[in-house]
Protein backbone atom coordinates (compact mmCIF):
# COMPACT_ATOMS: atom_id res chain seq x y z
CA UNK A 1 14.37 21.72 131.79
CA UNK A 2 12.08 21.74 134.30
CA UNK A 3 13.07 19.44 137.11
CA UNK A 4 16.74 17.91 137.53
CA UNK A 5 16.43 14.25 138.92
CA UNK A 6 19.56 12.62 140.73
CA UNK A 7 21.58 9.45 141.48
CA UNK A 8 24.54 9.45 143.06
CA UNK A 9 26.97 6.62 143.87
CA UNK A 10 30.45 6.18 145.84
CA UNK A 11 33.13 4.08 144.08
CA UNK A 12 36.48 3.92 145.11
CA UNK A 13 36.37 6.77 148.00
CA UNK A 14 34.87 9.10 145.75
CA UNK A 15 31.44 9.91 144.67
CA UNK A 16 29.40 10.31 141.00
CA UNK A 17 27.00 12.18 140.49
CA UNK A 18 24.47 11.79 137.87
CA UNK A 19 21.93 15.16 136.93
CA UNK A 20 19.38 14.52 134.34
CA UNK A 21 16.45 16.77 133.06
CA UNK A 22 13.87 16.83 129.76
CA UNK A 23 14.45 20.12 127.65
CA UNK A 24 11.74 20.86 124.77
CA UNK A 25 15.22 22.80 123.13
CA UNK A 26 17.16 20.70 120.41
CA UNK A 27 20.39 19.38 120.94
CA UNK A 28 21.90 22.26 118.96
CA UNK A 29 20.57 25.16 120.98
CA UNK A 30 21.43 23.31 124.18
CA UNK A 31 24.75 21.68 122.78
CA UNK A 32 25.34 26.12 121.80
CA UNK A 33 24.63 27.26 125.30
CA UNK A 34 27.60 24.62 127.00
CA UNK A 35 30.50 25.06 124.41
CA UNK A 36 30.29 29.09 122.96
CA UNK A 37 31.41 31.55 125.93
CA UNK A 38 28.71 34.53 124.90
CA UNK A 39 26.02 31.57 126.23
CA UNK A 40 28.24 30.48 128.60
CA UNK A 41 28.20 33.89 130.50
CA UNK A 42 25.00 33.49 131.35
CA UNK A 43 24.54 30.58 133.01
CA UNK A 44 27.96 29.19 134.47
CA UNK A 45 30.72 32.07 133.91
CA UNK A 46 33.26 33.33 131.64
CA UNK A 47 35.71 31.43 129.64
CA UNK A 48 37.91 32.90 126.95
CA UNK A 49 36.88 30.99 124.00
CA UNK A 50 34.64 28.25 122.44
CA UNK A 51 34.91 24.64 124.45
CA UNK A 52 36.28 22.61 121.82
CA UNK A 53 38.33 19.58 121.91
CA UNK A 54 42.17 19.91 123.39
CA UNK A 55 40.83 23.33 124.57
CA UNK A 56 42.61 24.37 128.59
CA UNK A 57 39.87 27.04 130.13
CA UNK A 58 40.03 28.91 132.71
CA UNK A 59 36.56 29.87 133.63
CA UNK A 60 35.53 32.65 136.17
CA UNK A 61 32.06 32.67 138.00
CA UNK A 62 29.41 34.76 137.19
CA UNK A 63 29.06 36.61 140.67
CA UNK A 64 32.10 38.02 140.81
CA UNK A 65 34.13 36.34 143.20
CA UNK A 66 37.52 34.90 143.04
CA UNK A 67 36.83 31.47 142.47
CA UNK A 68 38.18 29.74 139.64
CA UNK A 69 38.09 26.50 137.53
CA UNK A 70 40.70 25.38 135.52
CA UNK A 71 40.14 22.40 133.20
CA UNK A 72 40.60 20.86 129.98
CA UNK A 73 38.42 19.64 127.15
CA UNK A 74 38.93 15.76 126.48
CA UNK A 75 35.81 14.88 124.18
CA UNK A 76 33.97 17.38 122.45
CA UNK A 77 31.20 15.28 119.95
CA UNK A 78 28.83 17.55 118.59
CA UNK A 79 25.91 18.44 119.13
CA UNK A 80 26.21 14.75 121.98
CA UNK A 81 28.93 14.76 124.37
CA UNK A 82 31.42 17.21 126.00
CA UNK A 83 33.52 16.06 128.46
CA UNK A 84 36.17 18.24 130.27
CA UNK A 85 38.22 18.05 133.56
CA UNK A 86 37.58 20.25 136.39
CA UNK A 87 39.62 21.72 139.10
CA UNK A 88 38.23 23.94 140.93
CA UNK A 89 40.20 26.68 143.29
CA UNK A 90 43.40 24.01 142.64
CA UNK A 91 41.41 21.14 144.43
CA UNK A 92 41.44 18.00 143.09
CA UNK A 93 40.79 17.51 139.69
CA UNK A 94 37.38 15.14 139.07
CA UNK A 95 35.63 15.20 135.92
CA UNK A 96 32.37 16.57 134.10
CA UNK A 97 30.56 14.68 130.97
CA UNK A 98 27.33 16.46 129.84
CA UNK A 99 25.33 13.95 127.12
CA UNK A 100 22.64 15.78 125.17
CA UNK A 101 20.56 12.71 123.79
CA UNK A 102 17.59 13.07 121.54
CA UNK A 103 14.12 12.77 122.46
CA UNK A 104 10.67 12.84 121.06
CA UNK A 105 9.87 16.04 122.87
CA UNK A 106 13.43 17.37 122.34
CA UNK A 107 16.55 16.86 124.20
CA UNK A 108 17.73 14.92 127.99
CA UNK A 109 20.17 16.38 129.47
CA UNK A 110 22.51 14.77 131.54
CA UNK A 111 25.31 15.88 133.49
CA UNK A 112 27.49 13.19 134.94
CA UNK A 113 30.54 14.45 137.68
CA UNK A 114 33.05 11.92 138.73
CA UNK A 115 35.92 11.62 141.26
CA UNK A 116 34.02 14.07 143.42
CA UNK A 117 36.05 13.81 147.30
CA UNK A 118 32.82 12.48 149.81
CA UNK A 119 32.97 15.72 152.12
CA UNK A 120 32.53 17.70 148.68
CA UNK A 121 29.85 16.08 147.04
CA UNK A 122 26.85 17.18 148.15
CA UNK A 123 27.82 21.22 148.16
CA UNK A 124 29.35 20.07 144.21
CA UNK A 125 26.13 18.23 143.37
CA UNK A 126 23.96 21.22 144.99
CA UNK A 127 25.98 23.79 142.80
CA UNK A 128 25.67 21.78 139.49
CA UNK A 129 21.70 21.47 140.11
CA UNK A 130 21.69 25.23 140.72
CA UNK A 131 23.79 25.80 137.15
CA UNK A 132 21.16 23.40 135.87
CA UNK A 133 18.55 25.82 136.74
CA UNK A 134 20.31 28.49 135.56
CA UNK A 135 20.48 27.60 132.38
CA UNK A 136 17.45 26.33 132.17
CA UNK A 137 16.11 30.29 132.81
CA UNK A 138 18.67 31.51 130.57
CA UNK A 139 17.21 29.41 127.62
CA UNK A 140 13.99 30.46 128.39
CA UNK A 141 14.24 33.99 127.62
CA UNK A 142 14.79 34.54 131.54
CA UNK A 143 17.82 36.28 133.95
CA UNK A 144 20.08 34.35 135.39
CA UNK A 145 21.62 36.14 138.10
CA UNK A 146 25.13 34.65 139.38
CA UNK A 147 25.12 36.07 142.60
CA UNK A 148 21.61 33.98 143.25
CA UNK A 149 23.53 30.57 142.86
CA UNK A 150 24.79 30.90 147.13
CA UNK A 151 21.23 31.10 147.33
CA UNK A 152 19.99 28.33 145.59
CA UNK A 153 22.91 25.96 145.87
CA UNK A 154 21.96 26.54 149.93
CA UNK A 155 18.46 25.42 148.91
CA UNK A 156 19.30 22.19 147.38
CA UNK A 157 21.92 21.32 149.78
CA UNK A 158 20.19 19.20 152.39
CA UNK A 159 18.92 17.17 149.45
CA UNK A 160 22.08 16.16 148.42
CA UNK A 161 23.81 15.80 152.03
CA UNK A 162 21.31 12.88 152.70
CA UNK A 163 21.76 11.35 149.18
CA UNK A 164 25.59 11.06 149.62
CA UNK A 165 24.38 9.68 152.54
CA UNK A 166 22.44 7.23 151.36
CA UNK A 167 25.00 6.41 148.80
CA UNK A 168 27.45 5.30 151.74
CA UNK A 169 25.05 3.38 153.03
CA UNK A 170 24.51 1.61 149.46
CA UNK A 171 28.19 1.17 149.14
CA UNK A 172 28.15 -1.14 152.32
């Protein structure tokens, strides 16, 4: 999953954000890697068991810190379509959907986030592009360090400010 390509639109005073990227990696490996917690601790962080349907997570970031996300599996369509809620440090709860849709060349990817609060979006969207990445190393047989994520979400960030800028703008 080379490169992540975004969209992201404003509906009702919050924001969606739409992540897409092309994976060589079938469905199964990649639909493996977002649901089973031994693949998940690579990547995003630790939960205590497999993401399946009705399952409440808590998950705990890879780096160590104190953050948290507590969230609940609504759809779980394998190897296709998990969807879970997300509330993250007892914020607001918004939504995630990852589709896994089959390709010629193997698998796209998309992460979709919704009910994202504006003056979080473009640090949320900067963070879920940096996961991206990460698993996108993980798969590929490289590390994945958690406490590089600051790092990169910090990279990406200006990207994103000025598309939830340009989103308001659309919205008008």
């Amino acid at each position: 999953m080379p490169e992540v390509h975004s969209k992201m639109s404003v509906h009702n005073g919050t924001v969606t954000t739409v992540l897409s990227a092309e994976s060589r990696l079938s469905r199964e490996v990649l639909w493996r890697a977002i649901v089973m917690p031994e693949q998940l601790r690579h990547w995003l962080g630790h939960v205590a068991e497999p993401l399946t349907e009705g399952t409440e997570f808590v998950l705990s970031y890879l780096n160590g810190s104190d953050h948290r996300v507590v969230g609940t599996v609504t759809r779980a369509d394998e190897p296709s379509t998990l969807e879970f809620t997300w509330r993250f440090n007892g914020g607001s709860e918004s939504q995630v959907r990852v589709d896994l849709e089959e390709t010629n060349s193997g698998t796209k990817f998309t992460l979709t986030r919704t009910g994202v609060e504006i003056d979080q979006a473009a640090a949320d969207a900067a963070s879920w592009h940096a996961q991206i990445d990460f698993l996108s190393f993980w798969l590929h047989d490289r590390i994945a360090l958690g406490a590089a994520l600051r790092e990169r979400r910090n990279e990406l960030i200006g990207q994103y400010e000025a598309e939830v800028a340009n989103a308001l703008c659309e919205r008008v």
